[in-house]
C-alpha atoms as a PDB file:
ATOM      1  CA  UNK A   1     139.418 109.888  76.091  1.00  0.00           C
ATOM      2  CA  UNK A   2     138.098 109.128  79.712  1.00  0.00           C
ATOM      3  CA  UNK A   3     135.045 111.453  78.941  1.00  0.00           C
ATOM      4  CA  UNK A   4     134.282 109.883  75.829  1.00  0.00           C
ATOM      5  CA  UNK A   5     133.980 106.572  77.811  1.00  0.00           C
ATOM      6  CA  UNK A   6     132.031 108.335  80.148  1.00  0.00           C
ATOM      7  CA  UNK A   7     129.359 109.473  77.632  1.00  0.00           C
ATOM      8  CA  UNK A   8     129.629 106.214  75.957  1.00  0.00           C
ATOM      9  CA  UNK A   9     127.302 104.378  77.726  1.00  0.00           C
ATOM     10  CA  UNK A  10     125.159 107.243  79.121  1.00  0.00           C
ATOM     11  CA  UNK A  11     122.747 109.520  78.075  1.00  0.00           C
ATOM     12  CA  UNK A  12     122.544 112.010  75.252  1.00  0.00           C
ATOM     13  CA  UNK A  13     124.779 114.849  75.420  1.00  0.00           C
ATOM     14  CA  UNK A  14     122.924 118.148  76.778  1.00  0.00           C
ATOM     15  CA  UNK A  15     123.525 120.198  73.430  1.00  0.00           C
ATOM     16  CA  UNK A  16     121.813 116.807  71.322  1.00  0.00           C
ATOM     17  CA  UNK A  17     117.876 117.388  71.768  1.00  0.00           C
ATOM     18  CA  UNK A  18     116.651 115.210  68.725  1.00  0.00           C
ATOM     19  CA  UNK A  19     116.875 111.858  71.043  1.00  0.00           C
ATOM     20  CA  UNK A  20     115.231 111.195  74.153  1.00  0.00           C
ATOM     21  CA  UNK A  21     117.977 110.165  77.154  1.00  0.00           C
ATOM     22  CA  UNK A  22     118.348 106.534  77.830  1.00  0.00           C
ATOM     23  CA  UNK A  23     116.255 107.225  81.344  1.00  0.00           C
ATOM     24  CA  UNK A  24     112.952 109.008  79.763  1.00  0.00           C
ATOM     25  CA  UNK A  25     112.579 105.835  77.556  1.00  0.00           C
ATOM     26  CA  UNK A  26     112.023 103.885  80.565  1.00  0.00           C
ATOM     27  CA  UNK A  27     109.854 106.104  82.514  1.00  0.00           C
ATOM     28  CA  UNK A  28     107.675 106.512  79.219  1.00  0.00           C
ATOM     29  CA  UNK A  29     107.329 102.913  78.603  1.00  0.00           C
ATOM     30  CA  UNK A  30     106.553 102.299  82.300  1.00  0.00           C
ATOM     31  CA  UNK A  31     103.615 104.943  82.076  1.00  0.00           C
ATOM     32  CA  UNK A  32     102.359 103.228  78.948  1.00  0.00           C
ATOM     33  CA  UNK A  33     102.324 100.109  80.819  1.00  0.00           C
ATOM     34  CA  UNK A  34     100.820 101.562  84.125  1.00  0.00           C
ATOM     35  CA  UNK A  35      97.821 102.888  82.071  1.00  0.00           C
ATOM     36  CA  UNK A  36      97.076 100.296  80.277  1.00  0.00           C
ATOM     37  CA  UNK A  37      96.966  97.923  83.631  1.00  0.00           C
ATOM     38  CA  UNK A  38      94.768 101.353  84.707  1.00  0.00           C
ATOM     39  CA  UNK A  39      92.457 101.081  81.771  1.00  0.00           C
ATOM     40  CA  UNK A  40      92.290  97.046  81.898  1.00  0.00           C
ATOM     41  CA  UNK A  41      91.388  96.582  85.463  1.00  0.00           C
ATOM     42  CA  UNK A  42      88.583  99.592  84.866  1.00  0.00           C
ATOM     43  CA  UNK A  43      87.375  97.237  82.314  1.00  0.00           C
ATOM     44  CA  UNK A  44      87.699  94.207  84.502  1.00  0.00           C
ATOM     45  CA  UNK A  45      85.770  95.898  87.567  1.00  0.00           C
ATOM     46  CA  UNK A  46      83.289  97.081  86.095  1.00  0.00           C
ATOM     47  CA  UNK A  47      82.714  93.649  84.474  1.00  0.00           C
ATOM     48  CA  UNK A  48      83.155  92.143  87.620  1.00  0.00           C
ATOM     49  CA  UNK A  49      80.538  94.723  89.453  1.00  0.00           C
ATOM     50  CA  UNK A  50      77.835  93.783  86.783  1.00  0.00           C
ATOM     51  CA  UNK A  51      78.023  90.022  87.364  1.00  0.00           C
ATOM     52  CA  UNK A  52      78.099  90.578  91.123  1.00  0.00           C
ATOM     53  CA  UNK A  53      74.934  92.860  91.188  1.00  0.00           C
ATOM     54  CA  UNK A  54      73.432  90.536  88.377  1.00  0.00           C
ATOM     55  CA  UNK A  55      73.648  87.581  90.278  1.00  0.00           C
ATOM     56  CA  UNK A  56      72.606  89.140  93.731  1.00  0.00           C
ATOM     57  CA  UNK A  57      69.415  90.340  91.833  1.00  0.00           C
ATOM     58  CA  UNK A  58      68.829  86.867  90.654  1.00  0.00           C
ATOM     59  CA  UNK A  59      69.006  85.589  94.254  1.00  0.00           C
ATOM     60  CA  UNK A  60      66.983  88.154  95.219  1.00  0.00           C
ATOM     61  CA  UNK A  61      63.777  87.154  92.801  1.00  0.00           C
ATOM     62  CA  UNK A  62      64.171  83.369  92.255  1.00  0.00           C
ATOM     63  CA  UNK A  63      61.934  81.440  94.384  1.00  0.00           C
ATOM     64  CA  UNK A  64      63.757  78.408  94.837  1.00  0.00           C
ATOM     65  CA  UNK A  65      66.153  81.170  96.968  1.00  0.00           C
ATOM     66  CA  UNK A  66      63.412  82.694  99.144  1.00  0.00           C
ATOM     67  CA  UNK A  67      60.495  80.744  98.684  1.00  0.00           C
ATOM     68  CA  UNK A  68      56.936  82.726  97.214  1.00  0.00           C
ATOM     69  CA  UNK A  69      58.170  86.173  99.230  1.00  0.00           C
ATOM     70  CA  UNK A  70      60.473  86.444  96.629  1.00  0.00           C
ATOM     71  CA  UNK A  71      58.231  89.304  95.183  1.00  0.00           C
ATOM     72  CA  UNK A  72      58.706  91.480  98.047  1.00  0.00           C
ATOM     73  CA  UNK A  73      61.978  91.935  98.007  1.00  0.00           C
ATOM     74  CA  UNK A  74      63.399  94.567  95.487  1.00  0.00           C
ATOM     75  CA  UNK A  75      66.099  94.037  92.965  1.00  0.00           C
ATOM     76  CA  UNK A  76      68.978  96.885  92.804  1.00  0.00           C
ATOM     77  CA  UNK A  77      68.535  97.199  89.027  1.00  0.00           C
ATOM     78  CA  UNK A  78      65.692  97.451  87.399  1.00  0.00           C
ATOM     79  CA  UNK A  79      66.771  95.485  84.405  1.00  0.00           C
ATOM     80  CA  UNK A  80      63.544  95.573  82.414  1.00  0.00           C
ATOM     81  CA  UNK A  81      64.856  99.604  82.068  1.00  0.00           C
ATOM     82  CA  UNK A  82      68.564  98.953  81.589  1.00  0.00           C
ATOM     83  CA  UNK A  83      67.255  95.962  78.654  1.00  0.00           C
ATOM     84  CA  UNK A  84      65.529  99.223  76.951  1.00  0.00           C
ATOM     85  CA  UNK A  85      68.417 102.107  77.899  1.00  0.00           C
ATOM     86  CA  UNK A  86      70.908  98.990  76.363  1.00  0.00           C
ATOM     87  CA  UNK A  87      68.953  98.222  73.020  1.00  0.00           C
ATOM     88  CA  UNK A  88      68.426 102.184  72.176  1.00  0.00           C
ATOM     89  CA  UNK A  89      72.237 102.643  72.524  1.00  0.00           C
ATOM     90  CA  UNK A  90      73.022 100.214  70.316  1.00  0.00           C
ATOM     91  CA  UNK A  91      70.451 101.095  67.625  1.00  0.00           C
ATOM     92  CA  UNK A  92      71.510 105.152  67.838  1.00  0.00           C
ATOM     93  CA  UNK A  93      75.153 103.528  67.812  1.00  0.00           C
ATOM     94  CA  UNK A  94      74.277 101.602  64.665  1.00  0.00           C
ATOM     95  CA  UNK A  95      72.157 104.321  62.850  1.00  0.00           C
ATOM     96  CA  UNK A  96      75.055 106.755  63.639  1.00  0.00           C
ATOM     97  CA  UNK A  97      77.708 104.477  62.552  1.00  0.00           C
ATOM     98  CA  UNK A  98      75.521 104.165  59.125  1.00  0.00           C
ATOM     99  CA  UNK A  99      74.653 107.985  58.803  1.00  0.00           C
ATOM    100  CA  UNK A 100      79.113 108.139  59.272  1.00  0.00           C
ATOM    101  CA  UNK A 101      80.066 105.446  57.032  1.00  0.00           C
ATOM    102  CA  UNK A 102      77.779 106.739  54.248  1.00  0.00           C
ATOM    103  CA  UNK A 103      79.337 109.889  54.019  1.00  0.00           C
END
């Protein structure tokens, strides 16, 4: 009787496989959690890195910033290149996706 209280509010027993113990149900759902927080704030920084280097940039050019030298000073993107990289991904991204869904 006092081991069947024991076991009552514990884990599985050892010889009972098909259910995960009480304790790996945590950890797993913790995991889940910490990589999705991972995977969020990757998003989130490199978001946040974009707008940072976009705005420097635009400091960088604008002449109400730094007067008519403005064209001396370089940018850290060249976004006349990353405009053209951008629209070519999404038009092999859209052809593919067609090509895919035809099938």
């Amino acid at each position: 009787m006092a081991e069947r209280q024991m076991n009552k509010g514990s884990t599985a027993q050892r010889g009972d496989e098909s259910e995960p113990t009480f304790q790996n149900r945590v950890v797993g759902r913790h995991w889940r959690e910490f990589d999705m927080q991972t995977f969020l704030g990757m998003i989130l920084g490199a978001l946040l890195l974009v707008c940072g280097v976009y705005s420097y940039d635009s400091m960088q050019t604008s002449n109400v910033a730094n007067g008519q030298v403005a064209t001396a000073n370089r940018t850290i993107v060249n976004w006349d290149v990353a405009s053209a990289d951008w629209n070519r991904l999404k038009a092999r991204a859209h052809d593919d996706w067609i090509r895919i869904s035809s099938k």
